[in-house]
Protein backbone atom coordinates (compact mmCIF):
# COMPACT_ATOMS: atom_id res chain seq x y z
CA UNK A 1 65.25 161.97 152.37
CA UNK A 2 65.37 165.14 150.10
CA UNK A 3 63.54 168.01 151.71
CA UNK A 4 63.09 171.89 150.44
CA UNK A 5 64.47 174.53 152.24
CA UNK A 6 64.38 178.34 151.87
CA UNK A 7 67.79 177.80 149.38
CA UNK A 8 66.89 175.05 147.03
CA UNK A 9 66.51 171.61 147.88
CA UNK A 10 68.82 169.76 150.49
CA UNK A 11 69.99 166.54 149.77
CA UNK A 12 71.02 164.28 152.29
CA UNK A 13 73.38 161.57 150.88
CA UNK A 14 74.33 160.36 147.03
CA UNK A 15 70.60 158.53 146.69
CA UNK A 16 68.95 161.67 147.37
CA UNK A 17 70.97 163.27 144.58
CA UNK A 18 70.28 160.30 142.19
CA UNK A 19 66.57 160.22 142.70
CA UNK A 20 66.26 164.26 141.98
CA UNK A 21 68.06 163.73 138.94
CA UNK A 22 65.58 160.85 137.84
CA UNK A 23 62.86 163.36 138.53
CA UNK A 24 64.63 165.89 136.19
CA UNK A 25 64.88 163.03 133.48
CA UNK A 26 60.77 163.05 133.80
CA UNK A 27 60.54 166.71 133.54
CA UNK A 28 62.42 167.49 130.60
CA UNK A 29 61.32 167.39 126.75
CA UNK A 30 63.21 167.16 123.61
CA UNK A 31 66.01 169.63 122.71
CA UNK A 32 67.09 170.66 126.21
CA UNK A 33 70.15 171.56 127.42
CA UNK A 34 71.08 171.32 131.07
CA UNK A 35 74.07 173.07 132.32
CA UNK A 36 75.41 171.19 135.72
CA UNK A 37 77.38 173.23 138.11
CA UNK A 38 78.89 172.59 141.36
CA UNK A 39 82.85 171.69 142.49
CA UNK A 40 84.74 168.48 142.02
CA UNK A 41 82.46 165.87 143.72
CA UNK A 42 79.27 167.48 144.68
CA UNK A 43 77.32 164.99 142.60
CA UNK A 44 76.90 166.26 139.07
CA UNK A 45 77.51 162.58 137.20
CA UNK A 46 75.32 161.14 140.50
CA UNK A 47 72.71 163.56 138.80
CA UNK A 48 73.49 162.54 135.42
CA UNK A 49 73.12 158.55 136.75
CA UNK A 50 69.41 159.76 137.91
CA UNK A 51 68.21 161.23 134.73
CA UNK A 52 69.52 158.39 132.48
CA UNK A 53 68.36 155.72 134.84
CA UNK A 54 64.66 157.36 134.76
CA UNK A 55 64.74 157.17 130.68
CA UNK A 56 65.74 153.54 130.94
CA UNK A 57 69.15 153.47 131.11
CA UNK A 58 70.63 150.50 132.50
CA UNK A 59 74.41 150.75 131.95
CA UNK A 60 77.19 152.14 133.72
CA UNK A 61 76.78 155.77 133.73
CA UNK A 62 80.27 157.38 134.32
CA UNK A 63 82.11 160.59 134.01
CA UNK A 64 83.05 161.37 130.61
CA UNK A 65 86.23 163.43 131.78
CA UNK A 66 88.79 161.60 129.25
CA UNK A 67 86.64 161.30 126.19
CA UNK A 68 84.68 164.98 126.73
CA UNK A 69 81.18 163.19 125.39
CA UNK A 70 79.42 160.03 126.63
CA UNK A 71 76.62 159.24 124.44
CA UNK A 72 72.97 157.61 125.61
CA UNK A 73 71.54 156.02 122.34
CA UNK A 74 67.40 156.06 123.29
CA UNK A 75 65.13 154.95 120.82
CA UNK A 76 63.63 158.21 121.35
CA UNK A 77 65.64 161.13 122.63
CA UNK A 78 69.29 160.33 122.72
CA UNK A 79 71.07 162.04 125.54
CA UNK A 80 74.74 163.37 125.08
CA UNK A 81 76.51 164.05 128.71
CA UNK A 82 79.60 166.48 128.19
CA UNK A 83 82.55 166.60 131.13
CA UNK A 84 84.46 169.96 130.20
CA UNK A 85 87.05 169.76 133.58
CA UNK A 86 90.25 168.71 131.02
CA UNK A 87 89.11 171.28 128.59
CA UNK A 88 92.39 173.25 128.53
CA UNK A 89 91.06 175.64 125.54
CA UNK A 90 87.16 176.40 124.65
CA UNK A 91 88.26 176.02 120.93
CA UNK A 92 89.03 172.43 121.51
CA UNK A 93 85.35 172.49 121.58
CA UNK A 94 85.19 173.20 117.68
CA UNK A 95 87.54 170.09 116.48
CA UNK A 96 84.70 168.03 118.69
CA UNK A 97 81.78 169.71 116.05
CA UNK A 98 80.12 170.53 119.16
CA UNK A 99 77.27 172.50 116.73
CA UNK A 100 76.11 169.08 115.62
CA UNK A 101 75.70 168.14 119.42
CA UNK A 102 73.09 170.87 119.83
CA UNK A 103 71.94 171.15 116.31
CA UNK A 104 69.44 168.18 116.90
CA UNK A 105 66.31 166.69 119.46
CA UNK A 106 68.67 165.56 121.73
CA UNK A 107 68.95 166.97 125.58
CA UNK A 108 72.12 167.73 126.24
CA UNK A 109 74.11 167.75 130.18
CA UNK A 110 77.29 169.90 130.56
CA UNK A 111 78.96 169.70 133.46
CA UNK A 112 82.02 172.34 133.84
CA UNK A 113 79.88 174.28 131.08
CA UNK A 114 82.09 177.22 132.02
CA UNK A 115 85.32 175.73 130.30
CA UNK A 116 83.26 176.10 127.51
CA UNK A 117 82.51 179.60 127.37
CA UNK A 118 81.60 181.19 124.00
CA UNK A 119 81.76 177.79 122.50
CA UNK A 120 78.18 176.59 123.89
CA UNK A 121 74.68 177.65 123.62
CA UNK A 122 72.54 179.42 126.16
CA UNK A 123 71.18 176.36 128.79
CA UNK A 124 67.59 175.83 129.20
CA UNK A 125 67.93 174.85 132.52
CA UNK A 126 70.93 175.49 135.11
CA UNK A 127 71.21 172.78 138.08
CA UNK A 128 74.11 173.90 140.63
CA UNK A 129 74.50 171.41 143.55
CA UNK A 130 76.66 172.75 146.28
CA UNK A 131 77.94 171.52 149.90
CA UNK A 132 75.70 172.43 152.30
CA UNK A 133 75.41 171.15 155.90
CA UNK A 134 76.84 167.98 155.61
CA UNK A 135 74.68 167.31 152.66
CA UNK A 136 74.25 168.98 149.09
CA UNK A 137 72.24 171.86 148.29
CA UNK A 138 70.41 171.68 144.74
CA UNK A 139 68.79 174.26 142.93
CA UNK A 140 67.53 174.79 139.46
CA UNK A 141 66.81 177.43 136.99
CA UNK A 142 65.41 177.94 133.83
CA UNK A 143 66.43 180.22 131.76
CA UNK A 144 64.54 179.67 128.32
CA UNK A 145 60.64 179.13 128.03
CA UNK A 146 61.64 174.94 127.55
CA UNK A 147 63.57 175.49 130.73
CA UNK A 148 60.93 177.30 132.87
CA UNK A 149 58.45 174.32 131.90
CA UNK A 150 60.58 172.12 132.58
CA UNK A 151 61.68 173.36 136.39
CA UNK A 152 58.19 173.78 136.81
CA UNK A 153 57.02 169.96 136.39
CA UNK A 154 60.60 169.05 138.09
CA UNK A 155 58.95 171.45 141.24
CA UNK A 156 55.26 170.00 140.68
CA UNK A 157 57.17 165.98 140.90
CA UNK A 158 59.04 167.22 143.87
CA UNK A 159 56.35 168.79 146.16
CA UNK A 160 53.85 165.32 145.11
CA UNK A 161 56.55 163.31 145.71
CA UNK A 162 57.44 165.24 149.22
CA UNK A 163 53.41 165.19 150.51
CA UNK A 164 52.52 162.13 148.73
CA UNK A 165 55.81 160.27 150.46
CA UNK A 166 56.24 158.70 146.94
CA UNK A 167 59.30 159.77 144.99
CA UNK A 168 59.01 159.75 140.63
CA UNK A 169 60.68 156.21 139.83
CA UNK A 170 60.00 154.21 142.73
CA UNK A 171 57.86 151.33 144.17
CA UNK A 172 55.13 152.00 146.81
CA UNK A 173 58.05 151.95 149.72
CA UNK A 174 59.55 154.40 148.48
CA UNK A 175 62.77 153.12 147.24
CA UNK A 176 64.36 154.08 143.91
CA UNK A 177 63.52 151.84 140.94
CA UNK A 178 64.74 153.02 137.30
């Protein structure tokens, strides 16, 4: 089970990781964008799989590293998920009309948001999950007012979830349901 630590929030296998990024899905609003960092493999698309699954998503959720852009169609908020690793030029970025990507009520994940740099707009929230201890270590920021309310109620869900021994998204055991 996910516990906090003096760092951020350690994560003990790939569920953990999944279930934190449901409770991110329930924290954010309309017109966010979330900037994912962390090396090859620390569990940004795992993250991803969390948030979609906890708007409803039941499909394969995988890494859109060929095609840039993997699009979530919600009757609501869609959700665009952008993998920048095979970016080989942050211009590449322009023939994709990446303003239209951020122009509407969508939210918006970027992982590798650095390949993109000058190209994309300032996050509202920054998630970096690192390798720590055998496990990950996941902390997030905001960094616009949308951003700060929304890593506040991710906190709030977190610390209920941690006392209450009931995580966001899941039946009375405990176990993930999205």
């Amino acid at each position: 089970m996910y516990r906090m630590t003096a760092g951020g929030i350690f994560l003990e296998n790939e569920s953990d990781t999944e279930i934190l990024g449901g409770i991110m899905g329930e924290a954010v609003a309309e017109s966010t964008t979330i900037f994912l960092l962390g090396d090859l493999g620390a569990g940004k698309t795992t993250f991803t799989r969390g948030f979609l699954r906890s708007r409803g998503w039941q499909g394969v959720v995988k890494s859109p590293t060929y095609t840039l852009v993997e699009a979530y169609d919600f009757s609501e908020i869609p959700v665009w998920h952008f993998d920048l690793y095979r970016l080989q030029d942050p211009e590449e970025l322009e023939l994709l009309g990446i303003r239209d990507y951020f122009a509407d009520r969508s939210v918006r994940i970027v992982e590798w948001p650095e390949q993109g740099r000058g190209f994309l707009p300032q996050p509202d929230v920054i998630v970096r999950i690192s390798y720590y201890d055998g496990g990950r270590l996941l902390t997030a920021e905001g960094m616009t007012a949308r951003g700060a309310a929304a890593v506040t109620a991710f906190s709030n869900n977190i610390s209920a979830s941690i006392s209450g021994g009931r995580v966001p998204g899941s039946d009375s055991s405990g176990a993930a349901v999205y």
